[in-house]
N, C-alpha and C. Protein backbone atom coordinates (compact mmCIF):
# COMPACT_ATOMS: atom_id res chain seq x y z
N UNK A 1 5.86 9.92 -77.16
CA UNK A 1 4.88 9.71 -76.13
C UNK A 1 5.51 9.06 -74.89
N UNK A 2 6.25 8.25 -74.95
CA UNK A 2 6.92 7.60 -74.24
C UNK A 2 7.93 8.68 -73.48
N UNK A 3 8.44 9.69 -73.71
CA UNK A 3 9.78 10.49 -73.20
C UNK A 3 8.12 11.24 -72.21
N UNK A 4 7.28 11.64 -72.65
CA UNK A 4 6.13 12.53 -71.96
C UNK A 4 6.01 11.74 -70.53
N UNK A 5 5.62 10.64 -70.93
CA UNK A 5 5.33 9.63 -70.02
C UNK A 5 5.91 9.13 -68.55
N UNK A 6 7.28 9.12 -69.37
CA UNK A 6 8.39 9.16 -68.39
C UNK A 6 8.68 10.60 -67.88
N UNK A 7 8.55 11.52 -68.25
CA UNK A 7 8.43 12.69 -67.79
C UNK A 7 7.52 12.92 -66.48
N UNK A 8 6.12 12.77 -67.08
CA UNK A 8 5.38 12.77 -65.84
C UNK A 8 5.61 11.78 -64.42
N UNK A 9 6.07 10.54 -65.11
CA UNK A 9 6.66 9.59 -63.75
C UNK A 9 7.68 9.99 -62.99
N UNK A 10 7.96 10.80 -63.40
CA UNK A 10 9.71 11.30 -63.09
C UNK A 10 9.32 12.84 -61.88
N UNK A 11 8.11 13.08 -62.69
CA UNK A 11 7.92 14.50 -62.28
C UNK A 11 6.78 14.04 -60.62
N UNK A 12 6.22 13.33 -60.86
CA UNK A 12 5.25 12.69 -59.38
C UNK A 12 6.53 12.18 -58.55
N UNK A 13 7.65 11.58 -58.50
CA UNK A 13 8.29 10.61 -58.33
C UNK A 13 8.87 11.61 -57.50
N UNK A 14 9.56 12.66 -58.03
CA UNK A 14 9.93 13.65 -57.41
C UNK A 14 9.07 15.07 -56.52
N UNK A 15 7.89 14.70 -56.27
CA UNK A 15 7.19 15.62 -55.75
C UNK A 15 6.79 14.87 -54.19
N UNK A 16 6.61 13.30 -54.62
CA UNK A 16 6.87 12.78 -53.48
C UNK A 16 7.60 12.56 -52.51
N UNK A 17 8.64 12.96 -52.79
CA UNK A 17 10.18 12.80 -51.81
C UNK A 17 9.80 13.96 -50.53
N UNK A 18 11.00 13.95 -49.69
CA UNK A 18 10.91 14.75 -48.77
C UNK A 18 11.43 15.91 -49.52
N UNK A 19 11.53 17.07 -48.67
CA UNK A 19 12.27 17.78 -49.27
C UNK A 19 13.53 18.03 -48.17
N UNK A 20 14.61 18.23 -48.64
CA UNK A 20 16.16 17.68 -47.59
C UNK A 20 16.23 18.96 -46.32
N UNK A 21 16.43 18.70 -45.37
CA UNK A 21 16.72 19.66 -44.25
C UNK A 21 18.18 20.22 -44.44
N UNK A 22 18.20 21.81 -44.35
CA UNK A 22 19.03 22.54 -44.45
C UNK A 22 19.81 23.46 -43.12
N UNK A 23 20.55 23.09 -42.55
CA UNK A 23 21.10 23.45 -41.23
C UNK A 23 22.47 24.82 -42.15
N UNK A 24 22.16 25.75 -41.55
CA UNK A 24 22.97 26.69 -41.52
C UNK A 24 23.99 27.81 -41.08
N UNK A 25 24.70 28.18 -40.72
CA UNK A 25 25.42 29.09 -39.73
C UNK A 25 26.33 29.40 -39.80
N UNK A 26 26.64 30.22 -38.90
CA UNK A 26 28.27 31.25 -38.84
C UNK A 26 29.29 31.26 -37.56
N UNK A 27 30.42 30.64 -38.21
CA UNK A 27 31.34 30.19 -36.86
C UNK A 27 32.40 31.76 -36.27
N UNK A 28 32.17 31.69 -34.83
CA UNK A 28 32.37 33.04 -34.60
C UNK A 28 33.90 32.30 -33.95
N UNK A 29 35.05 33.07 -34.62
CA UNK A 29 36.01 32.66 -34.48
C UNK A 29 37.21 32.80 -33.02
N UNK A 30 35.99 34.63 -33.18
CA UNK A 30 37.22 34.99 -31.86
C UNK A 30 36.03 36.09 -31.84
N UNK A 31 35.83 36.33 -30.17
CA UNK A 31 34.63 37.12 -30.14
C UNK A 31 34.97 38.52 -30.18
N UNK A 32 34.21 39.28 -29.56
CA UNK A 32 34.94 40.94 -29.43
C UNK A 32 35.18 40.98 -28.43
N UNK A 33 36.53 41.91 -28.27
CA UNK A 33 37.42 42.13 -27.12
C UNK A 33 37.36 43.43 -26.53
N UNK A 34 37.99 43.55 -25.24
CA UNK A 34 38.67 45.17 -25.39
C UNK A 34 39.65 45.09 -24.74
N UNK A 35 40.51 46.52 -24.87
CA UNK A 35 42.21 45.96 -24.93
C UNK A 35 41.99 47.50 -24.18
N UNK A 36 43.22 47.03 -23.13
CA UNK A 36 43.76 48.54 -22.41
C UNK A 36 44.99 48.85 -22.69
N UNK A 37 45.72 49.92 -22.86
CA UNK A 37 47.06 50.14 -23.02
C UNK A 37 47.21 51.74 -21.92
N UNK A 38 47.86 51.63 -21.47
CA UNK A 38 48.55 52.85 -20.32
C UNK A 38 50.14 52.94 -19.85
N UNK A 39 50.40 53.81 -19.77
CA UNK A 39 52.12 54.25 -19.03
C UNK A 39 51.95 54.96 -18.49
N UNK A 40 53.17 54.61 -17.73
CA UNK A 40 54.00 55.41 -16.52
C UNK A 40 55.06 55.58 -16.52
N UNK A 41 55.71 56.35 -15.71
CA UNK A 41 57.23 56.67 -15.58
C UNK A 41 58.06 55.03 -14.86
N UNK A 42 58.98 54.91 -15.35
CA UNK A 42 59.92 53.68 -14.50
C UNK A 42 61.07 54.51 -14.14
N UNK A 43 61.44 54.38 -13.31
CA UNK A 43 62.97 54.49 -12.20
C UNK A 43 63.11 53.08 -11.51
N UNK A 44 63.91 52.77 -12.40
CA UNK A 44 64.85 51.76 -11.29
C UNK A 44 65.30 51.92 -9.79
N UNK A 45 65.31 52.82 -9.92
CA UNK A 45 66.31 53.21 -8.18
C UNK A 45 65.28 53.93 -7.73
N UNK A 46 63.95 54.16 -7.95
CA UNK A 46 62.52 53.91 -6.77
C UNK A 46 61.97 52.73 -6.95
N UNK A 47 61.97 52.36 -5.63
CA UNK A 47 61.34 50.87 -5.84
C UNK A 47 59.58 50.66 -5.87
N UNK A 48 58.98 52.16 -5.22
CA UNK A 48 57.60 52.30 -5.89
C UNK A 48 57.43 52.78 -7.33
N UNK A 49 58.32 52.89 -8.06
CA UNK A 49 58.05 53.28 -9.27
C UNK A 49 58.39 52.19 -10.59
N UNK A 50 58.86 51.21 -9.73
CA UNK A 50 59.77 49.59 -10.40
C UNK A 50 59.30 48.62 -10.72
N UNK A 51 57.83 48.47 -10.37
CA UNK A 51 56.58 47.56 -10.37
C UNK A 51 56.61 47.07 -11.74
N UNK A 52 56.62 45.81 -12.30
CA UNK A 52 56.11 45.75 -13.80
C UNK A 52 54.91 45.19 -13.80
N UNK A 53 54.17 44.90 -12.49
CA UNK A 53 52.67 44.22 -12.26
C UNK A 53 52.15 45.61 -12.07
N UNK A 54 50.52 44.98 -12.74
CA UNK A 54 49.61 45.86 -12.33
C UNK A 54 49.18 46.02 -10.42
N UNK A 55 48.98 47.50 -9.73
CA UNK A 55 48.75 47.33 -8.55
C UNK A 55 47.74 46.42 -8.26
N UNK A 56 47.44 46.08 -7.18
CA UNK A 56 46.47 45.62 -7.03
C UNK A 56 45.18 46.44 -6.93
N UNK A 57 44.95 47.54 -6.58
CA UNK A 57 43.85 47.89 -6.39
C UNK A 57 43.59 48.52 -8.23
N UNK A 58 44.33 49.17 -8.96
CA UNK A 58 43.87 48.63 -10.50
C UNK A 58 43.22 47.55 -10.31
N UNK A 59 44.29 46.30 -10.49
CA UNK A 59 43.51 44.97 -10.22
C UNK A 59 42.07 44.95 -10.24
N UNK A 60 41.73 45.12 -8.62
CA UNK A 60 40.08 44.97 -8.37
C UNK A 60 39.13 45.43 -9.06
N UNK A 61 39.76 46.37 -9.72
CA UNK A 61 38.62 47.78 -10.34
C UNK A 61 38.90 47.18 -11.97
N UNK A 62 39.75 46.26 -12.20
CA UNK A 62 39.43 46.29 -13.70
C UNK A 62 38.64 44.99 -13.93
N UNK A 63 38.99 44.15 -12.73
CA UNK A 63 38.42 42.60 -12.32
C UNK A 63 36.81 42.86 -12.68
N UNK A 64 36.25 44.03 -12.00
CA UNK A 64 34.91 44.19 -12.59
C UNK A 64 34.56 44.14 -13.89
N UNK A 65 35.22 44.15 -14.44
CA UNK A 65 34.84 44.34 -15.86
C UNK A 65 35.01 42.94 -16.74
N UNK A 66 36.02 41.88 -15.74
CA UNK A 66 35.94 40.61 -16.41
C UNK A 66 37.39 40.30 -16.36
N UNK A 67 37.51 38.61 -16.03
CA UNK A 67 38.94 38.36 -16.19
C UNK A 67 39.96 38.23 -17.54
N UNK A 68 41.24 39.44 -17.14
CA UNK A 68 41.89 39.50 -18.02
C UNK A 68 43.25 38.84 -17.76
N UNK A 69 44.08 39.19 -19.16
CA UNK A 69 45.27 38.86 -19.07
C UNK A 69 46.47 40.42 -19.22
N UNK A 70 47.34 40.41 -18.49
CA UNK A 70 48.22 41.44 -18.78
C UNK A 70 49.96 41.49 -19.43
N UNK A 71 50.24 42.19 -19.80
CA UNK A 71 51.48 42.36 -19.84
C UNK A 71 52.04 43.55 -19.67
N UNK A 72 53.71 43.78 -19.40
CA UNK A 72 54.20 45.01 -19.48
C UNK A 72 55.68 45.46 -20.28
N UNK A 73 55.77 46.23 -20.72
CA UNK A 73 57.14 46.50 -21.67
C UNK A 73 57.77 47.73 -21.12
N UNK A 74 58.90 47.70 -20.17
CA UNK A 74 59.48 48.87 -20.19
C UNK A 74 60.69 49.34 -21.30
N UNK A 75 60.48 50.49 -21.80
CA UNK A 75 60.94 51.36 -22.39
C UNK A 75 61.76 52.10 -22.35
N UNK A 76 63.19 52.70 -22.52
CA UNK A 76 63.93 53.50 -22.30
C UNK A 76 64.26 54.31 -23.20
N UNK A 77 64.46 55.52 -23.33
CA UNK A 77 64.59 56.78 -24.18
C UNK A 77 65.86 57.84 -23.61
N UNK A 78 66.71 58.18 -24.06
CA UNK A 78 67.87 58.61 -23.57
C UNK A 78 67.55 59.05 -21.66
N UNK A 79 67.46 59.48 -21.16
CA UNK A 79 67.48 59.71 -20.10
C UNK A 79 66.04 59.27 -19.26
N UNK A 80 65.10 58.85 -20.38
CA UNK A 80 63.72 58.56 -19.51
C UNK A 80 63.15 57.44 -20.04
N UNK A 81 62.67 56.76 -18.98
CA UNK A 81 62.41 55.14 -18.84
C UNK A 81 60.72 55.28 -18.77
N UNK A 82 59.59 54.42 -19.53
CA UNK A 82 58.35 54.57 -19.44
C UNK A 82 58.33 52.69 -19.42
N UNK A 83 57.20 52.38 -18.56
CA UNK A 83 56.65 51.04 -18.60
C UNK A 83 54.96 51.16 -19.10
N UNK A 84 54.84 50.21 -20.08
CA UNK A 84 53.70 50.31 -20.55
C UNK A 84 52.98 48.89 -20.22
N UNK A 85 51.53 49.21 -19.81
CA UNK A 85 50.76 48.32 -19.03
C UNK A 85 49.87 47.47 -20.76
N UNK A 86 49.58 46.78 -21.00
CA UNK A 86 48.22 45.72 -22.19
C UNK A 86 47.82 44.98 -21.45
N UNK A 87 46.39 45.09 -21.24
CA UNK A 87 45.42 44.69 -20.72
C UNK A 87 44.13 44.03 -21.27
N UNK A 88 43.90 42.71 -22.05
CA UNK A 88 43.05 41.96 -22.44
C UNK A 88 42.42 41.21 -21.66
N UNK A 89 40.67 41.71 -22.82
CA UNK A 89 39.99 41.52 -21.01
C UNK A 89 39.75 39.82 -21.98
N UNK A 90 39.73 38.76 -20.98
CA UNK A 90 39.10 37.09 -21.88
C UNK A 90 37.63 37.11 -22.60
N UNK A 91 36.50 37.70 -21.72
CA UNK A 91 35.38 37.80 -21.93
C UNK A 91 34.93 38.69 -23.11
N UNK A 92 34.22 38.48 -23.82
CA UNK A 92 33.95 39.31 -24.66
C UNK A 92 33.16 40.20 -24.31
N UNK A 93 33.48 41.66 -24.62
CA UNK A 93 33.54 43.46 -24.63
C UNK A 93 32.85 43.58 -26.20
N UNK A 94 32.04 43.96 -25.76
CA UNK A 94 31.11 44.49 -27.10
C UNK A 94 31.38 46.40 -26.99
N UNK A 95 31.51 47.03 -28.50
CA UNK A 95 31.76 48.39 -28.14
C UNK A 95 30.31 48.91 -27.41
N UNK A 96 29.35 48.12 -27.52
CA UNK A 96 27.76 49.06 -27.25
C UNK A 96 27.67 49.28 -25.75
N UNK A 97 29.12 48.56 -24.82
CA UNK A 97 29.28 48.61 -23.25
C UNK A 97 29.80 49.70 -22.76
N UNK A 98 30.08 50.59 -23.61
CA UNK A 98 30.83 51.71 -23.64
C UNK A 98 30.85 52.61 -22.61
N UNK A 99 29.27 53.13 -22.53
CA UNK A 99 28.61 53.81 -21.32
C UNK A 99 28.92 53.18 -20.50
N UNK A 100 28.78 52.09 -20.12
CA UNK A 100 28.90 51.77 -18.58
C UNK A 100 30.67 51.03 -18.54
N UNK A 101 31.47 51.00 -19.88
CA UNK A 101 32.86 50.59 -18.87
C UNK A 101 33.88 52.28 -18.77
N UNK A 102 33.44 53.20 -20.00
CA UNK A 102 34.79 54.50 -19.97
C UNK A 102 34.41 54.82 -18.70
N UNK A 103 33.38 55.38 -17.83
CA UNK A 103 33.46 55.47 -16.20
C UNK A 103 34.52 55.09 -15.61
N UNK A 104 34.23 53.49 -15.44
CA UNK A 104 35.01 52.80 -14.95
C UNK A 104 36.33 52.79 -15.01
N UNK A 105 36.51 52.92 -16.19
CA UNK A 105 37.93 53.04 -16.88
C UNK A 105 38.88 54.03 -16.47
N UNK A 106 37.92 55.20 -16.50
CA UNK A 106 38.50 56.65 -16.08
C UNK A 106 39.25 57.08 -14.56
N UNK A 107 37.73 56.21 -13.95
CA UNK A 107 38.23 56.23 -12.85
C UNK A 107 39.16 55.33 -12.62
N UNK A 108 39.57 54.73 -13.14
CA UNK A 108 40.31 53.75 -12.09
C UNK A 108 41.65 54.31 -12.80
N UNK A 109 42.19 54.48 -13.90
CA UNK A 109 43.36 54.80 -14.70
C UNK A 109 43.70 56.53 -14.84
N UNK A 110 42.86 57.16 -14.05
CA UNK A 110 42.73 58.60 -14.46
C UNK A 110 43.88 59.40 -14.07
N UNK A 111 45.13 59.23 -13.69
CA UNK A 111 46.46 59.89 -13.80
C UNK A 111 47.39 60.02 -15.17
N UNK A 112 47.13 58.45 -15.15
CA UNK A 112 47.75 58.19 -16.89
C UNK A 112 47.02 58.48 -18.08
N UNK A 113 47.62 58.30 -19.46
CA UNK A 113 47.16 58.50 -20.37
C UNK A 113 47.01 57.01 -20.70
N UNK A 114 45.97 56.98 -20.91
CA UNK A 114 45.62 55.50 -21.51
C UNK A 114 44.63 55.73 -23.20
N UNK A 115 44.59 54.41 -23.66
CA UNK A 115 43.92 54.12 -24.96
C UNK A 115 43.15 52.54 -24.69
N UNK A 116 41.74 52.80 -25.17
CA UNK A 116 40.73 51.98 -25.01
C UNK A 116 40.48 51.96 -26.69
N UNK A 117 41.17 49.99 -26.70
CA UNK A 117 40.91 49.36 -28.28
C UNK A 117 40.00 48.34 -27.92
N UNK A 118 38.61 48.51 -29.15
CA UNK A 118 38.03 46.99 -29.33
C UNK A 118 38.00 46.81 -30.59
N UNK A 119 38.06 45.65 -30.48
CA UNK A 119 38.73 44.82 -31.35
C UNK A 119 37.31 43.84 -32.00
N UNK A 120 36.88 44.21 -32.60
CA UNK A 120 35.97 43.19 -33.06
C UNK A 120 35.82 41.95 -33.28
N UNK A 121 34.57 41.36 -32.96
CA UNK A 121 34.58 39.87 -33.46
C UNK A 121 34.94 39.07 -35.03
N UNK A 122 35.38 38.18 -35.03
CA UNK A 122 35.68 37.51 -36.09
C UNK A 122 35.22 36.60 -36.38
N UNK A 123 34.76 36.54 -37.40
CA UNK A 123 33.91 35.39 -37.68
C UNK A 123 34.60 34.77 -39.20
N UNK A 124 34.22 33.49 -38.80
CA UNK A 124 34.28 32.29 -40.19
C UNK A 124 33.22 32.05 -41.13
N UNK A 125 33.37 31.51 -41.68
CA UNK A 125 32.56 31.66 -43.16
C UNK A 125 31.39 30.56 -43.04
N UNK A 126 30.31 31.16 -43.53
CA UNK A 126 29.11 30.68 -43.45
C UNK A 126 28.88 28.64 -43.89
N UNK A 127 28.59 27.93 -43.36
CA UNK A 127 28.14 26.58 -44.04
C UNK A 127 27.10 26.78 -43.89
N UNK A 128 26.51 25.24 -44.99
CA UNK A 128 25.26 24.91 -45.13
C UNK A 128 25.26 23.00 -45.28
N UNK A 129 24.40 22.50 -44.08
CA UNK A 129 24.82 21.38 -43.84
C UNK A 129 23.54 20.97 -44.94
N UNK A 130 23.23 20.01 -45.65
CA UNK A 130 22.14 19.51 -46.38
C UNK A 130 21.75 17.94 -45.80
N UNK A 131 20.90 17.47 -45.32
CA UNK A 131 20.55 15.79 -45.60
C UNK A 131 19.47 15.49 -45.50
N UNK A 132 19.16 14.69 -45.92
CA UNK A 132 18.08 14.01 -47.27
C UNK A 132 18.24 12.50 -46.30
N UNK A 133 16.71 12.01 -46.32
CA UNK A 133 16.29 10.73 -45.61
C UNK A 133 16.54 9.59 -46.52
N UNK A 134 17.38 8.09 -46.70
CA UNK A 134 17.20 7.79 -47.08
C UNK A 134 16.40 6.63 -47.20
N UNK A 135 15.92 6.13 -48.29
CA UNK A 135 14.68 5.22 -48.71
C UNK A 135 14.77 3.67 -48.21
């Protein structure tokens, strides 16, 4: 009778409490990107063709789309030299922008052969914060 007893005290005892607040979420690690890659011919001995910066008027036209970072790698292959442009934009590029950046893209890069990568977001692993008021 006594274990019942204490049972039921146990069982009110605990109906009275709060019940604990649960905070939850997902840490987004690195958002989604998009990445440009393009070439051209390099000659050393043209000095319009020697550039390892992007022109400027590229520049302006990709600036629309958000500030990036670039790099370039020239390449040599027995008799022929190619410089290749990577283009990461900082802002996050969702693929669903699609429609309104390949336009853009086209136009502004449309001599070369280029490749348009996104790169998806990354995310970290879910917590669950718990706390309980105390008495």
């Amino acid at each position: 009778m006594l274990k019942y007893c204490l049972l039921i005290i146990f069982t009110s005892l605990s109906a009275c409490s709060k019940v604990p607040e649960v905070s939850s979420g997902t840490v987004v690690l690195e958002p989604a990107k998009l990445e440009l890659v393009w070439d051209q011919a390099y000659d050393p001995a043209d000095p319009q063709r020697n550039k390892t910066e992007i022109s400027p008027e590229i520049t302006a036209q990709l600036l629309k789309l958000g500030p990036f970072r670039s790099s370039s790698t020239i390449t040599s292959k027995s008799n022929e030299s190619t410089i290749e442009f990577h283009v990461m934009f900082s802002d996050e590029i969702r693929f669903d922008r699609m429609e309104e950046i390949a336009p853009l893209v086209k136009q502004t890069l449309e001599p070369a052969t280029y490749k348009m990568i996104f790169h998806g977001a990354q995310y970290g692993k879910t917590f669950k914060i718990t706390m309980t008021n105390a008495k």
